[in-house]
N, C-alpha and C. Protein backbone atom coordinates (compact mmCIF):
# COMPACT_ATOMS: atom_id res chain seq x y z
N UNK A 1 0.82 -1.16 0.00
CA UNK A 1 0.00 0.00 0.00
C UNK A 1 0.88 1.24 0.00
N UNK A 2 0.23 2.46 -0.68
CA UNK A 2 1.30 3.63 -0.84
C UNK A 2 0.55 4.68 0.12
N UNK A 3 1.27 5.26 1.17
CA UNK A 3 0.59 6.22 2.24
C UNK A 3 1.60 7.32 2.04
N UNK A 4 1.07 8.77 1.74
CA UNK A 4 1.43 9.85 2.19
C UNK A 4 1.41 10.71 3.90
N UNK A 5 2.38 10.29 4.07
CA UNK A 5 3.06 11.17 5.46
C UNK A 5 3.21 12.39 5.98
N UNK A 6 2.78 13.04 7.16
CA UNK A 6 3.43 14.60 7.22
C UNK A 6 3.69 14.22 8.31
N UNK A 7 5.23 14.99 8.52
CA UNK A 7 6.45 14.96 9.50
C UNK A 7 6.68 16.12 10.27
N UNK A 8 6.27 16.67 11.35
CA UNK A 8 6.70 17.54 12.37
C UNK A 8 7.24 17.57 13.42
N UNK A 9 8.14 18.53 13.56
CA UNK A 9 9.17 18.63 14.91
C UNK A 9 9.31 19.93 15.04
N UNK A 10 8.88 20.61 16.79
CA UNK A 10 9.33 21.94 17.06
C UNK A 10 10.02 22.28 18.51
N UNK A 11 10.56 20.93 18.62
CA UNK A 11 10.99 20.62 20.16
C UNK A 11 12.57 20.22 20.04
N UNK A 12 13.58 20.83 20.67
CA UNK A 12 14.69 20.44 20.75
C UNK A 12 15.45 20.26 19.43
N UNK A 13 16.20 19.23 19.16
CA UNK A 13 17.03 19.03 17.66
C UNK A 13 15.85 18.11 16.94
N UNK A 14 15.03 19.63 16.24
CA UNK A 14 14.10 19.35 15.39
C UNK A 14 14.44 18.57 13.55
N UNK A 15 15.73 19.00 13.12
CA UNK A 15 15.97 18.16 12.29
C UNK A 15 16.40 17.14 12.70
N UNK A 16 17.14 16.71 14.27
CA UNK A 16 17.68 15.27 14.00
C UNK A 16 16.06 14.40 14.35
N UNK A 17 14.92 14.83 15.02
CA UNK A 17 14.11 14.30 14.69
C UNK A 17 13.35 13.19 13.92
N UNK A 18 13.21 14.82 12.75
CA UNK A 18 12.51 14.22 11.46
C UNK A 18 13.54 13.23 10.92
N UNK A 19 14.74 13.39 11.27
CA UNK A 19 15.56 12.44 10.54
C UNK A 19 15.45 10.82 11.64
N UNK A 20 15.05 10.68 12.79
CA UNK A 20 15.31 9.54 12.95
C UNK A 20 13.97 8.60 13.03
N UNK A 21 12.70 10.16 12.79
CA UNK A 21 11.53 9.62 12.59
C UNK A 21 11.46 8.77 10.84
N UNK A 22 12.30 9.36 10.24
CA UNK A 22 12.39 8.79 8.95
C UNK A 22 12.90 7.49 9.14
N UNK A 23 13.91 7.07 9.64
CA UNK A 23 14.53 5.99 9.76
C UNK A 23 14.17 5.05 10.11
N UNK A 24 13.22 5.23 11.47
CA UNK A 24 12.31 4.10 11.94
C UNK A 24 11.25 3.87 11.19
N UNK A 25 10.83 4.92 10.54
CA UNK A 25 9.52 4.69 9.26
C UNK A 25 10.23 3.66 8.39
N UNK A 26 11.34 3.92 8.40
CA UNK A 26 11.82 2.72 6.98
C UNK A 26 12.17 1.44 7.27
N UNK A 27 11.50 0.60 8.33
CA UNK A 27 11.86 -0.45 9.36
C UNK A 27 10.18 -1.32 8.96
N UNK A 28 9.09 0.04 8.73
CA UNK A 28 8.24 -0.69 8.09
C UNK A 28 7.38 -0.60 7.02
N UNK A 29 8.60 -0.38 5.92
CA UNK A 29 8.13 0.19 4.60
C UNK A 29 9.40 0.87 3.80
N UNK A 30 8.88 0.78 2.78
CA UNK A 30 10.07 1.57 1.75
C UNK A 30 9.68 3.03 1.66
N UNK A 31 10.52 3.90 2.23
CA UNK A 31 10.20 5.36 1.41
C UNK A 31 10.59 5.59 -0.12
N UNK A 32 9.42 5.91 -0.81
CA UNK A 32 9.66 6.19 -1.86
C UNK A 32 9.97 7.26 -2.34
N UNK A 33 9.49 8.32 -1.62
CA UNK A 33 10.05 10.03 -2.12
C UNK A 33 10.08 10.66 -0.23
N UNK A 34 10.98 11.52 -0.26
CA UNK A 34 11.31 12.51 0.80
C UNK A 34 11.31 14.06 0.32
N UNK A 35 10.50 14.52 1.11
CA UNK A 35 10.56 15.95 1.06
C UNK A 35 11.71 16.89 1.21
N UNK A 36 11.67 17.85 0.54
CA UNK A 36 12.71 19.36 1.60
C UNK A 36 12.21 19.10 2.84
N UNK A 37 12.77 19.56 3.15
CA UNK A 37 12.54 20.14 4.97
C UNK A 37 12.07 21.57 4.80
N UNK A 38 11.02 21.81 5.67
CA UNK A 38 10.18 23.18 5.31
C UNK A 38 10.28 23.86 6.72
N UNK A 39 10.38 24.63 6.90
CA UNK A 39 10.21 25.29 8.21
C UNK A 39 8.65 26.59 7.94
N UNK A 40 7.93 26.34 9.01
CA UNK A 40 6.71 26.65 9.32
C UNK A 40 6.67 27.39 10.52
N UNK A 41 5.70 28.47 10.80
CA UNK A 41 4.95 29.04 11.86
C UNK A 41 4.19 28.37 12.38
N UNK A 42 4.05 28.01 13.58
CA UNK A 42 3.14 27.23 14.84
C UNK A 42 1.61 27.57 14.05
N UNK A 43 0.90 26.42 13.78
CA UNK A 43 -0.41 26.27 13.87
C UNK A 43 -1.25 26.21 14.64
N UNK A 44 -2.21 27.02 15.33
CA UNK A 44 -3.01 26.97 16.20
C UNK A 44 -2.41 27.86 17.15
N UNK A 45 -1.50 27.40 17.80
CA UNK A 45 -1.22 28.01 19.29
C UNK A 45 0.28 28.89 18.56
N UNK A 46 0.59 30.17 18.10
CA UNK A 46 1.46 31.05 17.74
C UNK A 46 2.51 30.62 18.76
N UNK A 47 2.54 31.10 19.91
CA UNK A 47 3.30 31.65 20.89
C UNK A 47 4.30 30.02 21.01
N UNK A 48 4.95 29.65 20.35
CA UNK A 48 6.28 28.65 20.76
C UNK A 48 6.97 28.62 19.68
N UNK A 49 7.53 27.79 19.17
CA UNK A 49 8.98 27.80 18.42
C UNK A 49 8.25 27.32 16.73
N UNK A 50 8.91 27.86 15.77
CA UNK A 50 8.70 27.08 14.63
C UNK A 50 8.59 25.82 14.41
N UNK A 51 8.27 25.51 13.21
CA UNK A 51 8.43 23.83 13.17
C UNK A 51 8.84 24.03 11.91
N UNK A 52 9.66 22.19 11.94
CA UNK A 52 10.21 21.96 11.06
C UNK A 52 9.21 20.67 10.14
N UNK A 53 9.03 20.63 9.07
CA UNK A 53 8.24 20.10 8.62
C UNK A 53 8.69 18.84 7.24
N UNK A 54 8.33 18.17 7.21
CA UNK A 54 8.29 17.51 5.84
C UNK A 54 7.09 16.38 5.60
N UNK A 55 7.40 15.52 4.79
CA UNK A 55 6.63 14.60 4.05
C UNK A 55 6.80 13.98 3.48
N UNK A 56 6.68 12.61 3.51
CA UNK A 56 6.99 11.30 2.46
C UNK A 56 6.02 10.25 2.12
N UNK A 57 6.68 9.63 1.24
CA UNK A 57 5.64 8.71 0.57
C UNK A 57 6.46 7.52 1.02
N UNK A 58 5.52 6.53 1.45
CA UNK A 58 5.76 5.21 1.95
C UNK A 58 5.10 3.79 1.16
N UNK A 59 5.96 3.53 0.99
CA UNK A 59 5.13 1.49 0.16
C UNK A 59 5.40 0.82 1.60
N UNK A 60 4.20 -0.18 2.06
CA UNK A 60 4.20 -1.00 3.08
C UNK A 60 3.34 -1.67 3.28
N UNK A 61 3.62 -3.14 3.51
CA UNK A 61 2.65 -4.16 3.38
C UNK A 61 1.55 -3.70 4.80
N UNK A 62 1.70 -3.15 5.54
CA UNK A 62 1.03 -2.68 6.63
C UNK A 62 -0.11 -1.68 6.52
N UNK A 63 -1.45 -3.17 7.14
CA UNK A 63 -3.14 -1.89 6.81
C UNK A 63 -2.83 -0.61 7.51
N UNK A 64 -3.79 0.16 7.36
CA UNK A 64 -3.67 1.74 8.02
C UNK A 64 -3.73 1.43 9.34
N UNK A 65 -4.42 0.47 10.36
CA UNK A 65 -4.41 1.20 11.72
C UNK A 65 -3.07 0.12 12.26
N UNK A 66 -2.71 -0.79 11.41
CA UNK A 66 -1.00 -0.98 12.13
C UNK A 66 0.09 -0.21 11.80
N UNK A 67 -0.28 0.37 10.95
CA UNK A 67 0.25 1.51 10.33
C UNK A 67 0.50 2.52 11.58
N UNK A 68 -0.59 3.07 11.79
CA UNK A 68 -1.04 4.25 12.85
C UNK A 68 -0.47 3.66 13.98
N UNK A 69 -0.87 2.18 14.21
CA UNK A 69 0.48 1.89 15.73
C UNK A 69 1.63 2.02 15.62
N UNK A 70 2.54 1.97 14.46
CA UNK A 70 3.72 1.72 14.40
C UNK A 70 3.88 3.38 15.03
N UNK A 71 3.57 4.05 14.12
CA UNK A 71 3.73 5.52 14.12
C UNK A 71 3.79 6.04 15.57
N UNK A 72 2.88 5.40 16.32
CA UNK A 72 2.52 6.39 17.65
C UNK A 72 3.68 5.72 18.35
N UNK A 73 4.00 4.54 18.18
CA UNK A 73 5.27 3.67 18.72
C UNK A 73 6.34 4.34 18.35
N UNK A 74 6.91 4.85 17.74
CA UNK A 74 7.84 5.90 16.41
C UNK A 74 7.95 7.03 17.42
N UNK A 75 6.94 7.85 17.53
CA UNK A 75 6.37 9.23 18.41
C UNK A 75 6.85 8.75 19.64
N UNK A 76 6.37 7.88 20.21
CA UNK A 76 6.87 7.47 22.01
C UNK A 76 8.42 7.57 22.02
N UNK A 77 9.16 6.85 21.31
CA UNK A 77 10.58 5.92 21.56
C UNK A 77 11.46 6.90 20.97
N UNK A 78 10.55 8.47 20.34
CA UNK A 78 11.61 9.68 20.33
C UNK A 78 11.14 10.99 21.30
N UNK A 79 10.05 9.97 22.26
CA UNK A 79 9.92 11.30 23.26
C UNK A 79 8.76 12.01 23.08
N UNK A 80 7.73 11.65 22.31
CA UNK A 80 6.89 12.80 22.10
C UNK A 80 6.20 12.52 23.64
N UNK A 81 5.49 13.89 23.80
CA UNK A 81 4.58 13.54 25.23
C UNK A 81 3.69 14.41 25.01
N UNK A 82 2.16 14.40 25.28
CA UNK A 82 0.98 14.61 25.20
C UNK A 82 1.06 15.85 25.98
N UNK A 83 0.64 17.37 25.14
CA UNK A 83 0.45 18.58 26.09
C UNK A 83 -0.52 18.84 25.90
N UNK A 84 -0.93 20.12 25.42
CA UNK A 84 -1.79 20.64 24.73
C UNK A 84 -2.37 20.50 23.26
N UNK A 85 -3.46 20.35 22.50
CA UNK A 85 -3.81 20.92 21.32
C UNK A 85 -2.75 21.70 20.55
N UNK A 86 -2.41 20.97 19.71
CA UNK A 86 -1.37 22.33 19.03
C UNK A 86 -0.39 22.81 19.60
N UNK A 87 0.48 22.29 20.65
CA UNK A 87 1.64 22.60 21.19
C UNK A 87 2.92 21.77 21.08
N UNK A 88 3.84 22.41 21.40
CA UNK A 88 5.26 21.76 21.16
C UNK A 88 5.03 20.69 21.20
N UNK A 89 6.31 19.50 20.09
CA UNK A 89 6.21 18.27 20.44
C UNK A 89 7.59 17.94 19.48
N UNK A 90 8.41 16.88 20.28
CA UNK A 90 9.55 16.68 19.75
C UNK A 90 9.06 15.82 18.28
N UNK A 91 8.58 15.26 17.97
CA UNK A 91 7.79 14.61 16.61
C UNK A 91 6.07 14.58 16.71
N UNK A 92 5.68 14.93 15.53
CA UNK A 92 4.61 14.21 14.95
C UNK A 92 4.53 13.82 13.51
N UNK A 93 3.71 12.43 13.28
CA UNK A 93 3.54 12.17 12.34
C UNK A 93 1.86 11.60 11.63
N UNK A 94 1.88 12.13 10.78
CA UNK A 94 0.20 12.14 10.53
C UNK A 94 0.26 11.29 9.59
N UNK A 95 -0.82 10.46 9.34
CA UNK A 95 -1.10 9.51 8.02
C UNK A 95 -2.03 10.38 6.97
N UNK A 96 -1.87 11.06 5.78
CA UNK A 96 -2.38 12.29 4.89
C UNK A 96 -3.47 11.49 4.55
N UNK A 97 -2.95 10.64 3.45
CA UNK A 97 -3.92 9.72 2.37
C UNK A 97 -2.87 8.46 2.22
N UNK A 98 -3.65 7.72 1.55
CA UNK A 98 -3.56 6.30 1.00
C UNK A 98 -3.96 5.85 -0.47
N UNK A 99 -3.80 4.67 -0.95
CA UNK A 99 -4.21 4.31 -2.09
C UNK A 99 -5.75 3.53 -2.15
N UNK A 100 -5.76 3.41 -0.59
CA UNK A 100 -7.18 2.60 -0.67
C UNK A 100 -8.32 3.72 0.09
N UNK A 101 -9.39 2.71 0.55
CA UNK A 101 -10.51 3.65 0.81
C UNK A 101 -10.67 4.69 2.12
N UNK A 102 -11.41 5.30 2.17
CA UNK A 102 -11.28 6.22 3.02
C UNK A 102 -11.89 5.28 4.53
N UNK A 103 -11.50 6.03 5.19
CA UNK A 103 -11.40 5.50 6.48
C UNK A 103 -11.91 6.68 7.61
N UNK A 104 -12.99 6.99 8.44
CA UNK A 104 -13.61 7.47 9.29
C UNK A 104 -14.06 6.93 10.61
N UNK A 105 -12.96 6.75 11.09
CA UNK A 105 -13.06 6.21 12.93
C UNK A 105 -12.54 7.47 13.76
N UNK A 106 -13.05 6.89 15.20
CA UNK A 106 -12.34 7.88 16.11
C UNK A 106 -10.81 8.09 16.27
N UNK A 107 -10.26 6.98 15.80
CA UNK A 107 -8.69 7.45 16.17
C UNK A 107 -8.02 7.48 14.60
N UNK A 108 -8.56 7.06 13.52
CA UNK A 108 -8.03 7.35 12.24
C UNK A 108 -8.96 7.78 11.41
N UNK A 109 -8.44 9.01 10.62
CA UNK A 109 -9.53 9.21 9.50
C UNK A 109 -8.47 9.44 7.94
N UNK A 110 -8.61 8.95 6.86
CA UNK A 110 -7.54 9.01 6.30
C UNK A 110 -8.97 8.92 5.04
N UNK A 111 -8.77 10.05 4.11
CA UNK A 111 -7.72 11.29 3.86
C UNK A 111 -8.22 12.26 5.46
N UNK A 112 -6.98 12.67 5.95
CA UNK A 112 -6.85 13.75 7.36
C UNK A 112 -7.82 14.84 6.98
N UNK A 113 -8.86 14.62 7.96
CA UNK A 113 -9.56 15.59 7.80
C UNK A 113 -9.59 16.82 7.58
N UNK A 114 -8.09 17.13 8.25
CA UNK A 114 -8.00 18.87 8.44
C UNK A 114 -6.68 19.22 7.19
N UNK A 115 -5.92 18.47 6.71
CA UNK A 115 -5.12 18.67 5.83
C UNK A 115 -5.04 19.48 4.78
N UNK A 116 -6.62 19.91 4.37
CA UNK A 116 -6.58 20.99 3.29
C UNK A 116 -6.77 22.27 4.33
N UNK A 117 -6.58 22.05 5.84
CA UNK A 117 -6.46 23.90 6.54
C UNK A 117 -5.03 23.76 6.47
N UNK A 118 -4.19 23.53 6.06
CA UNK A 118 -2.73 23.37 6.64
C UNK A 118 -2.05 23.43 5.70
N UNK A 119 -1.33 25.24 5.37
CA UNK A 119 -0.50 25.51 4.30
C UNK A 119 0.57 24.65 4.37
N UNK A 120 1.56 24.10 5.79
CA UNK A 120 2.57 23.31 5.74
C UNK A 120 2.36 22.28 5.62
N UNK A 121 1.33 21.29 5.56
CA UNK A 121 0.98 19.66 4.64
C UNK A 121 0.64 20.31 3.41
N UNK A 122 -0.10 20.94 2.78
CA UNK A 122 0.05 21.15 1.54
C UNK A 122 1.41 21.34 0.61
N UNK A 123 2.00 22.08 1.33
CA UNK A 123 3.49 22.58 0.82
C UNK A 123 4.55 21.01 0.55
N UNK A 124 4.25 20.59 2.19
CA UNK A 124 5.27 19.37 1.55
C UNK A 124 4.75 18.18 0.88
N UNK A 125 3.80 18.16 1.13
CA UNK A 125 2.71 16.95 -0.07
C UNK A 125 3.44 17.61 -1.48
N UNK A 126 3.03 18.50 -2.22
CA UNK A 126 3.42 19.27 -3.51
C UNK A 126 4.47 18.87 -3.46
N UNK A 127 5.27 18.90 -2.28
CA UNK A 127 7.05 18.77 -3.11
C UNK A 127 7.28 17.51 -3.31
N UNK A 128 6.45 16.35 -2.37
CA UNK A 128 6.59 15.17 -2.72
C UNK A 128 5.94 14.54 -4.25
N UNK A 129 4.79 15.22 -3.97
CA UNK A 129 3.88 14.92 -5.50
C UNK A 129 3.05 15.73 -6.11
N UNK A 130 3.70 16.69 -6.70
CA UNK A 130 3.39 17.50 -7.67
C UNK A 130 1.81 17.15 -8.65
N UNK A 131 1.92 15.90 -8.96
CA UNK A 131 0.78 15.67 -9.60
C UNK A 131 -0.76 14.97 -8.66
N UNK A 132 -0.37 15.31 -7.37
CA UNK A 132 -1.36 14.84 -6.15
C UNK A 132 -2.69 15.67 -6.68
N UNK A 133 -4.01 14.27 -6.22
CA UNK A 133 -5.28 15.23 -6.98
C UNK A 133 -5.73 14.35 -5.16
N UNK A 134 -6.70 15.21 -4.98
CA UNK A 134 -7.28 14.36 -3.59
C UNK A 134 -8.94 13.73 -4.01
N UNK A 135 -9.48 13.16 -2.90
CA UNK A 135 -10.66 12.21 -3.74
C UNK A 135 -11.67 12.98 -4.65
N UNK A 136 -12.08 14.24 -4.32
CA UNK A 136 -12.71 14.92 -5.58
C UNK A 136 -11.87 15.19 -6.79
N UNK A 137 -10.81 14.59 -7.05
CA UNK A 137 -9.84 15.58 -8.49
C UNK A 137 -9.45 16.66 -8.34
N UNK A 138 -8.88 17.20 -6.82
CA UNK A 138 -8.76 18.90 -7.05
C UNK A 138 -7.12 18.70 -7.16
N UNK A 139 -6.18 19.53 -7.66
CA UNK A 139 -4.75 19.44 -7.71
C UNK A 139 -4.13 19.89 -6.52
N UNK A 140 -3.02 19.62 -6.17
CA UNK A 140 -2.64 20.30 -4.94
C UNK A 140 -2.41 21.57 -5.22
N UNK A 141 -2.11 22.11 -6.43
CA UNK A 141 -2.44 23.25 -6.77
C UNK A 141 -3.20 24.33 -6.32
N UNK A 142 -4.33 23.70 -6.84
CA UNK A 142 -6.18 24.28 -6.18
C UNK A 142 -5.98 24.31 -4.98
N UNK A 143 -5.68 22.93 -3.81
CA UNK A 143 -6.04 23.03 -2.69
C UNK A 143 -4.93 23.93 -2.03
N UNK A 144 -4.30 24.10 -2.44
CA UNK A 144 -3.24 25.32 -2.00
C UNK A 144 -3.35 26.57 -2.95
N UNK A 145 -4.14 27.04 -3.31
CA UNK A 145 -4.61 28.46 -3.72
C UNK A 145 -6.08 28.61 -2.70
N UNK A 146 -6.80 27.35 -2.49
CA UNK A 146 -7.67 27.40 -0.99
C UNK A 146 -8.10 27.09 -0.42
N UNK A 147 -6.56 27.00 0.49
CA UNK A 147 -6.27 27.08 2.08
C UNK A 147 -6.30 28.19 2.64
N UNK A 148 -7.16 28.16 3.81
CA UNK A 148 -7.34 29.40 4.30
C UNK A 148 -6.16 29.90 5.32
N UNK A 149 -5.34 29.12 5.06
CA UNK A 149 -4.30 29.12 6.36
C UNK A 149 -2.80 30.13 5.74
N UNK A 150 -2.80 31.08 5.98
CA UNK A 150 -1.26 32.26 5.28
C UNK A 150 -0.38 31.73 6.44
N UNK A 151 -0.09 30.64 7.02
CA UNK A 151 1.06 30.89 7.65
C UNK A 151 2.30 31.09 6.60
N UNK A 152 3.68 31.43 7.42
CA UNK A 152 4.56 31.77 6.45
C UNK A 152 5.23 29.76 6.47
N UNK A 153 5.35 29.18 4.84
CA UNK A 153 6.12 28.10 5.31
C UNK A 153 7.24 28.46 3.95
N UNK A 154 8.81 28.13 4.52
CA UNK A 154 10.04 28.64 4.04
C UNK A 154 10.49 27.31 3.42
N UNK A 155 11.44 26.99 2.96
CA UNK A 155 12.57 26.28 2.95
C UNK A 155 13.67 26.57 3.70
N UNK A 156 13.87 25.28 4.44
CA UNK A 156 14.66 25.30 5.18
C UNK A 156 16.11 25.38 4.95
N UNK A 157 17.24 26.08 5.90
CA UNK A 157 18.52 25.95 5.44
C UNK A 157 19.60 24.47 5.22
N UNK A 158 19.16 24.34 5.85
CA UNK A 158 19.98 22.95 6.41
C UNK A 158 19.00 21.66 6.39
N UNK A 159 19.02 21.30 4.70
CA UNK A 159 18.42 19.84 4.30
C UNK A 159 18.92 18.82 4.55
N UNK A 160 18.34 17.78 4.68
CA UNK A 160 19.03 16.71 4.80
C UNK A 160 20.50 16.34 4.51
């Protein structure tokens, strides 16, 4: 199965992070494309540190909600810890979309419900796949001309 990823870190050594969140992602699955590294303005809650952002595409024999365990297992074993809504966190990782059907439970909903408010998943989705259409046919194009979200998201200095 092919799953699109978004990768955040705004806690401590935010690139070595995303980088070792990548690594353990590849323990269950092949990455097939890796993003820039994007640096972003805090969503929701302004007042803490930037984030560093990316996104990848994954092949893995693994359904979505072992999927979603591995991940939160991934998140634990680099420290993330449960604060607030929208506040610091040494990793997160979201499951975007998939190749199969949509999925609407309480702890997974895939395509991510909120993904078209979020200039920084849009941004690094595009860099991963340019030709991304989501389940109505819109281009990432479209859905990033409207997003209602102007945060500022950059390219980062120091890529991989």
């Amino acid at each position: 199965m092919k799953y699109y990823l978004s990768l955040g870190s705004n806690s401590g050594d935010r690139k070595a992070f995303l980088i070792k969140a990548i690594d353990l992602l590849a323990k269950s699955g092949k990455i097939e494309k890796l993003s820039q590294i994007f640096e972003s303005e805090p969503y929701g809650v302004k007042r803490q540190r930037s984030f560093l952002n990316a996104a990848c595409i994954i092949k893995s024999n693994l359904r979505p909600f072992r999927l979603l365990r591995k991940i939160k297992e991934i998140e634990l074993f680099l420290g993330r810890r449960r604060s607030f809504r929208w506040g610091p966190r040494e990793i997160d990782i979201d499951i975007l979309d998939w190749n199969g059907g949509c999925i609407n439970s309480t702890i997974l909903s895939v395509p991510h419900k909120e993904m078209n408010m979020r200039n920084f998943v849009l941004t690094t989705l595009q860099n991963i796949d340019p030709n991304y259409k989501n389940r109505t046919g819109e281009s990432i194009k479209k859905l990033i001309e409207k997003c209602p979200d102007n945060s500022r998201v950059s390219l980062f200095k120091d890529q991989w």
